[in-house]
N, C-alpha and C. Protein backbone atom coordinates (compact mmCIF):
# COMPACT_ATOMS: atom_id res chain seq x y z
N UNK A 1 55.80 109.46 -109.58
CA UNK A 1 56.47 108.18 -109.46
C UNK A 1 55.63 107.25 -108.59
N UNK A 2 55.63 105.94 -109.11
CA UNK A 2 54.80 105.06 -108.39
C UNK A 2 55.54 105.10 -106.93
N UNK A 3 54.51 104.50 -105.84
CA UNK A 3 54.94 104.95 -104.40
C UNK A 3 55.73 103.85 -104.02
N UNK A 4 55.60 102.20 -104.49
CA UNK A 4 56.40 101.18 -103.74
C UNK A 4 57.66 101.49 -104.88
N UNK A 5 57.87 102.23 -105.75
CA UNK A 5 59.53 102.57 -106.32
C UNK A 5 60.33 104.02 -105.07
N UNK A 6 59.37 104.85 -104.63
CA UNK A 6 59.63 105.50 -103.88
C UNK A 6 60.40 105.04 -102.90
N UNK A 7 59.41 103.79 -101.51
CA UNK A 7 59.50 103.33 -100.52
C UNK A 7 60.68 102.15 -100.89
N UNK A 8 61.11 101.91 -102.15
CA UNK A 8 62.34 100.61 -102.58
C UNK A 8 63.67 101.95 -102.47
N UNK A 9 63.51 103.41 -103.26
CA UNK A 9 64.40 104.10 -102.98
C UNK A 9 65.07 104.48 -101.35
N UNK A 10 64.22 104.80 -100.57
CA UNK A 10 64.14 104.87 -99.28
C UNK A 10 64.76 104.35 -98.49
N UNK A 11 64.24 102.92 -98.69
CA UNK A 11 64.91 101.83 -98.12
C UNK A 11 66.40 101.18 -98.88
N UNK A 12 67.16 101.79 -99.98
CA UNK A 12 67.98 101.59 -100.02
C UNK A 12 69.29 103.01 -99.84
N UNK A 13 67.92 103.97 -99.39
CA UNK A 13 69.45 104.87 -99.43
C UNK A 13 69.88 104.84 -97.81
N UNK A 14 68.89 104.39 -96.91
CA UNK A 14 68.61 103.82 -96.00
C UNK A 14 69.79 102.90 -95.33
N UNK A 15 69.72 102.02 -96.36
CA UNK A 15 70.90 100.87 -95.79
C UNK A 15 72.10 101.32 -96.45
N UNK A 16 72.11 102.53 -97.45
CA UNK A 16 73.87 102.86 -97.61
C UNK A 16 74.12 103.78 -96.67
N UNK A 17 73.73 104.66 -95.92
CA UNK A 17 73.52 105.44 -94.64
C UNK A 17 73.97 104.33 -93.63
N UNK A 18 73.35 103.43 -93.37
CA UNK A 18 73.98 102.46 -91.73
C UNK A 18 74.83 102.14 -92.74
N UNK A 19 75.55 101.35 -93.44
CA UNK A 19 76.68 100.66 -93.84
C UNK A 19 77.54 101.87 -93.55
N UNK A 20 77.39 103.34 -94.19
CA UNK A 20 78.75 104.17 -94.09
C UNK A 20 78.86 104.68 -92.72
N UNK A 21 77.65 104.62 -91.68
CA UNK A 21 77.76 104.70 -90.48
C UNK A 21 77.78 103.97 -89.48
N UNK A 22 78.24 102.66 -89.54
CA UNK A 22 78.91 101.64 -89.02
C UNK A 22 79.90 100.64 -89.61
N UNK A 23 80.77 101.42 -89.70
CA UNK A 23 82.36 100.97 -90.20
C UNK A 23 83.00 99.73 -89.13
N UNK A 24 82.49 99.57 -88.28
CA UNK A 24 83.28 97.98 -87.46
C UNK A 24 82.52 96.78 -87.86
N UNK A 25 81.36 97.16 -88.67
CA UNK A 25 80.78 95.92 -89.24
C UNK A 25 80.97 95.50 -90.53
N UNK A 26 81.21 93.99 -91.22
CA UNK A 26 80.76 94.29 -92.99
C UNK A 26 79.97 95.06 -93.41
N UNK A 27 80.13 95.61 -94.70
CA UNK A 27 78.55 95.63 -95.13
C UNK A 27 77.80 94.56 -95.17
N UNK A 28 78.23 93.51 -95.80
CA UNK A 28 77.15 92.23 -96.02
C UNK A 28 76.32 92.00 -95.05
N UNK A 29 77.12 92.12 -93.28
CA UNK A 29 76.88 91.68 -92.77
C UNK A 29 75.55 92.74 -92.34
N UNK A 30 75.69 94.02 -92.16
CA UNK A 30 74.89 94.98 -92.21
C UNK A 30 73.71 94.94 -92.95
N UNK A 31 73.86 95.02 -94.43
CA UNK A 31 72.87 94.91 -95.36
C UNK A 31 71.69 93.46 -95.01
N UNK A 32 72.17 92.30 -94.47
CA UNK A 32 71.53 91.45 -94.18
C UNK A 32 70.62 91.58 -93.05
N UNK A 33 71.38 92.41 -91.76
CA UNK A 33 70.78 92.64 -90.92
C UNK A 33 69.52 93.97 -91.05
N UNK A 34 69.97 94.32 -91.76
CA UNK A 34 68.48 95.80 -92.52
C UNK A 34 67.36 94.93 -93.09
N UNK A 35 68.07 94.02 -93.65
CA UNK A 35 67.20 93.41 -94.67
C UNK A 35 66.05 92.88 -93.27
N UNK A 36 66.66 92.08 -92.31
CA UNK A 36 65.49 90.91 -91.02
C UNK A 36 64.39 92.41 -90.66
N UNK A 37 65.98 93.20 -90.16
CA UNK A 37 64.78 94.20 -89.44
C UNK A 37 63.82 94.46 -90.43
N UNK A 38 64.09 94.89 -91.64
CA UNK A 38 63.09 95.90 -92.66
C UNK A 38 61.45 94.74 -92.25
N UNK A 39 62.22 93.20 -92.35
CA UNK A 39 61.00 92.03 -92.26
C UNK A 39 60.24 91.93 -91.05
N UNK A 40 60.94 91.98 -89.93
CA UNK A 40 60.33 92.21 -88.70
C UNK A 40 59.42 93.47 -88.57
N UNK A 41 59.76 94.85 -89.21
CA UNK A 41 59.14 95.64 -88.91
C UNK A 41 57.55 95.59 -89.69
N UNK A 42 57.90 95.13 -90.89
CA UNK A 42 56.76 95.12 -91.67
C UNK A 42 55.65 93.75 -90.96
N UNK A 43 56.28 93.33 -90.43
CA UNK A 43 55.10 92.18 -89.78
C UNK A 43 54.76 92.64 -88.81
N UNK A 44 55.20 93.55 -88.02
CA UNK A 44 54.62 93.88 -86.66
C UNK A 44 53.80 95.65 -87.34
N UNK A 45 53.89 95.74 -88.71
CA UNK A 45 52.41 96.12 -89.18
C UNK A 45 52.37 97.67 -89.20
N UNK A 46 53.89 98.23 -89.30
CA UNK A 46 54.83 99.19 -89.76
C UNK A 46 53.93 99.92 -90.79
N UNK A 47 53.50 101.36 -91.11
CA UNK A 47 53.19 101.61 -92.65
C UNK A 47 54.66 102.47 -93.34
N UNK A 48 54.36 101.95 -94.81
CA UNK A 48 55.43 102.31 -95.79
C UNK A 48 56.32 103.93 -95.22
N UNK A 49 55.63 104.54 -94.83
CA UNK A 49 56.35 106.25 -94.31
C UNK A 49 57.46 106.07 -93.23
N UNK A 50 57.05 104.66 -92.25
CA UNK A 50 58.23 105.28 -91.33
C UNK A 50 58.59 103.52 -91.63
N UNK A 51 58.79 103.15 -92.51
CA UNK A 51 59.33 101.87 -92.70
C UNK A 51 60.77 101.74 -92.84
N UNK A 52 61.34 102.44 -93.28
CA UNK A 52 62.88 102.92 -93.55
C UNK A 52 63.20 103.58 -92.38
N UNK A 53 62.93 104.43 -91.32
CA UNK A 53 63.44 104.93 -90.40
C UNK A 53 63.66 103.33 -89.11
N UNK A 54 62.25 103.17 -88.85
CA UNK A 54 61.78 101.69 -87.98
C UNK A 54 62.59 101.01 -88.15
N UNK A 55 63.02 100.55 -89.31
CA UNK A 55 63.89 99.25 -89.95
C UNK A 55 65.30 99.86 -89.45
N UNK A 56 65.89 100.67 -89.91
CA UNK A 56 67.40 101.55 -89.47
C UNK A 56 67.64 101.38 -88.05
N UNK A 57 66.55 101.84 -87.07
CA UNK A 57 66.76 101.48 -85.78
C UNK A 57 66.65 100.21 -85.11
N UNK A 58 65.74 99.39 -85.60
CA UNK A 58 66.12 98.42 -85.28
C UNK A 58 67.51 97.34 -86.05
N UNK A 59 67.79 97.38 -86.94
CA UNK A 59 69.04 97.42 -87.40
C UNK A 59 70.25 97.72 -86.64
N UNK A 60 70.05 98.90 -86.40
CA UNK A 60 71.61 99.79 -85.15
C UNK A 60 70.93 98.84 -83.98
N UNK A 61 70.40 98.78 -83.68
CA UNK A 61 69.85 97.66 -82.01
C UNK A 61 70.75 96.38 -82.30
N UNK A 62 70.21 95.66 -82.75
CA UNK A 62 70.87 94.04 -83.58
C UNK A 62 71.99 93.93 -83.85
N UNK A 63 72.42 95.56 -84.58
CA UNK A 63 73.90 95.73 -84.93
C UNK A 63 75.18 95.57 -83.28
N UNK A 64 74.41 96.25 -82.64
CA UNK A 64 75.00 96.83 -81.39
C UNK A 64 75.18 95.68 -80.47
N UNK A 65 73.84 94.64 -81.07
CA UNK A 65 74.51 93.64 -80.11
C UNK A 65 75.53 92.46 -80.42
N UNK A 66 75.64 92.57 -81.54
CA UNK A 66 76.89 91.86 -82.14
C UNK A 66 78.33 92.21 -81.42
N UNK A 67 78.74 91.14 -81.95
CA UNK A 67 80.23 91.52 -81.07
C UNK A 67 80.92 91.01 -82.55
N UNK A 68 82.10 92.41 -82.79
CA UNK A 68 83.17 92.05 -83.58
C UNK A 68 84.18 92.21 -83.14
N UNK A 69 85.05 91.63 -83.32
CA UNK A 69 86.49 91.97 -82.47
C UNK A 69 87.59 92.38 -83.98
N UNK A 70 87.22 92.47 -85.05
CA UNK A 70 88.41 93.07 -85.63
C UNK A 70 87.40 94.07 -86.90
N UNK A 71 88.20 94.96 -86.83
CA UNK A 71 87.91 96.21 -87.81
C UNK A 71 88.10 95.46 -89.28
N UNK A 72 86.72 95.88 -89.77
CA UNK A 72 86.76 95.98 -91.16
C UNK A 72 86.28 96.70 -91.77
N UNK A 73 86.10 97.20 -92.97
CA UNK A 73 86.01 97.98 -94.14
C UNK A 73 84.70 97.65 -94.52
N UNK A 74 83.96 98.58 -94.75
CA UNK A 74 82.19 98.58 -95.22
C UNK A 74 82.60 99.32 -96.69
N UNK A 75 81.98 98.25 -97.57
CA UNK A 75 81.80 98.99 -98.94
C UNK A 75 81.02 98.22 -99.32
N UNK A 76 79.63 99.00 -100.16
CA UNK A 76 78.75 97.95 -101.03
C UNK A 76 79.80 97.90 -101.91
N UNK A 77 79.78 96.64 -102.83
CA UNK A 77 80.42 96.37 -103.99
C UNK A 77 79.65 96.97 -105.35
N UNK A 78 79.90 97.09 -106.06
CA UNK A 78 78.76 97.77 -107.46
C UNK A 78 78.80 96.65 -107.64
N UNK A 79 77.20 96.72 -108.45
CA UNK A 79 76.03 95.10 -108.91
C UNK A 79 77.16 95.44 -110.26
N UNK A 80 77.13 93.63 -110.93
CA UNK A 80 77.69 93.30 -111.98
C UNK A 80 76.68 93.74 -112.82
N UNK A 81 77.39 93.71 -113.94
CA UNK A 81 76.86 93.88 -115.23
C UNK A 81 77.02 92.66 -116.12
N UNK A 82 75.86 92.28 -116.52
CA UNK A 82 75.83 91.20 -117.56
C UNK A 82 76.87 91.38 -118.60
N UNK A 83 77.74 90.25 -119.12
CA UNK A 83 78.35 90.26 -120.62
C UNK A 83 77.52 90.37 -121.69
N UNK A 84 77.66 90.92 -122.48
CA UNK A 84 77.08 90.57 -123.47
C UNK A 84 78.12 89.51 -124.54
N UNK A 85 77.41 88.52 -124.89
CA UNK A 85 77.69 87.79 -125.89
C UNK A 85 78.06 87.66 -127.06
């Protein structure tokens, strides 16, 4: 298997792991925040192997400093499916 389909798997089983292990946050709000870190890490020059771990922790950091004051429910939603016509 090509390696950047690997490192796209990684990094998304990645962010369903923090979403189901931080339940006081959205997901959205989560998934967005994986997404900066995944960007931050890769600019400060990260290689693909520990890119998904790097990104997760800094993620839970960012996460941690948020403040939520009411409990909500983390669920990715399933991607739509096109109609067909």
């Amino acid at each position: 298997m090509n390696e950047r389909v690997l490192l796209r798997d990684r990094l998304v089983e990645t962010a369903q792991a923090l979403v189901h292990d931080t339940p006081g946050h959205p997901a959205g709000s989560v998934l967005r925040c994986y997404a900066r870190a995944v960007r931050l890490v890769r600019l400060q020059g990260c290689d693909d192997e520990r890119l998904a771990d790097r990104a997760r922790q800094a993620a839970e950091w960012l996460l941690a400093e948020r403040v939520t004051d009411r409990p909500s429910v983390s669920v990715i939603p399933a991607q739509r499916r096109r109609s067909v016509a």
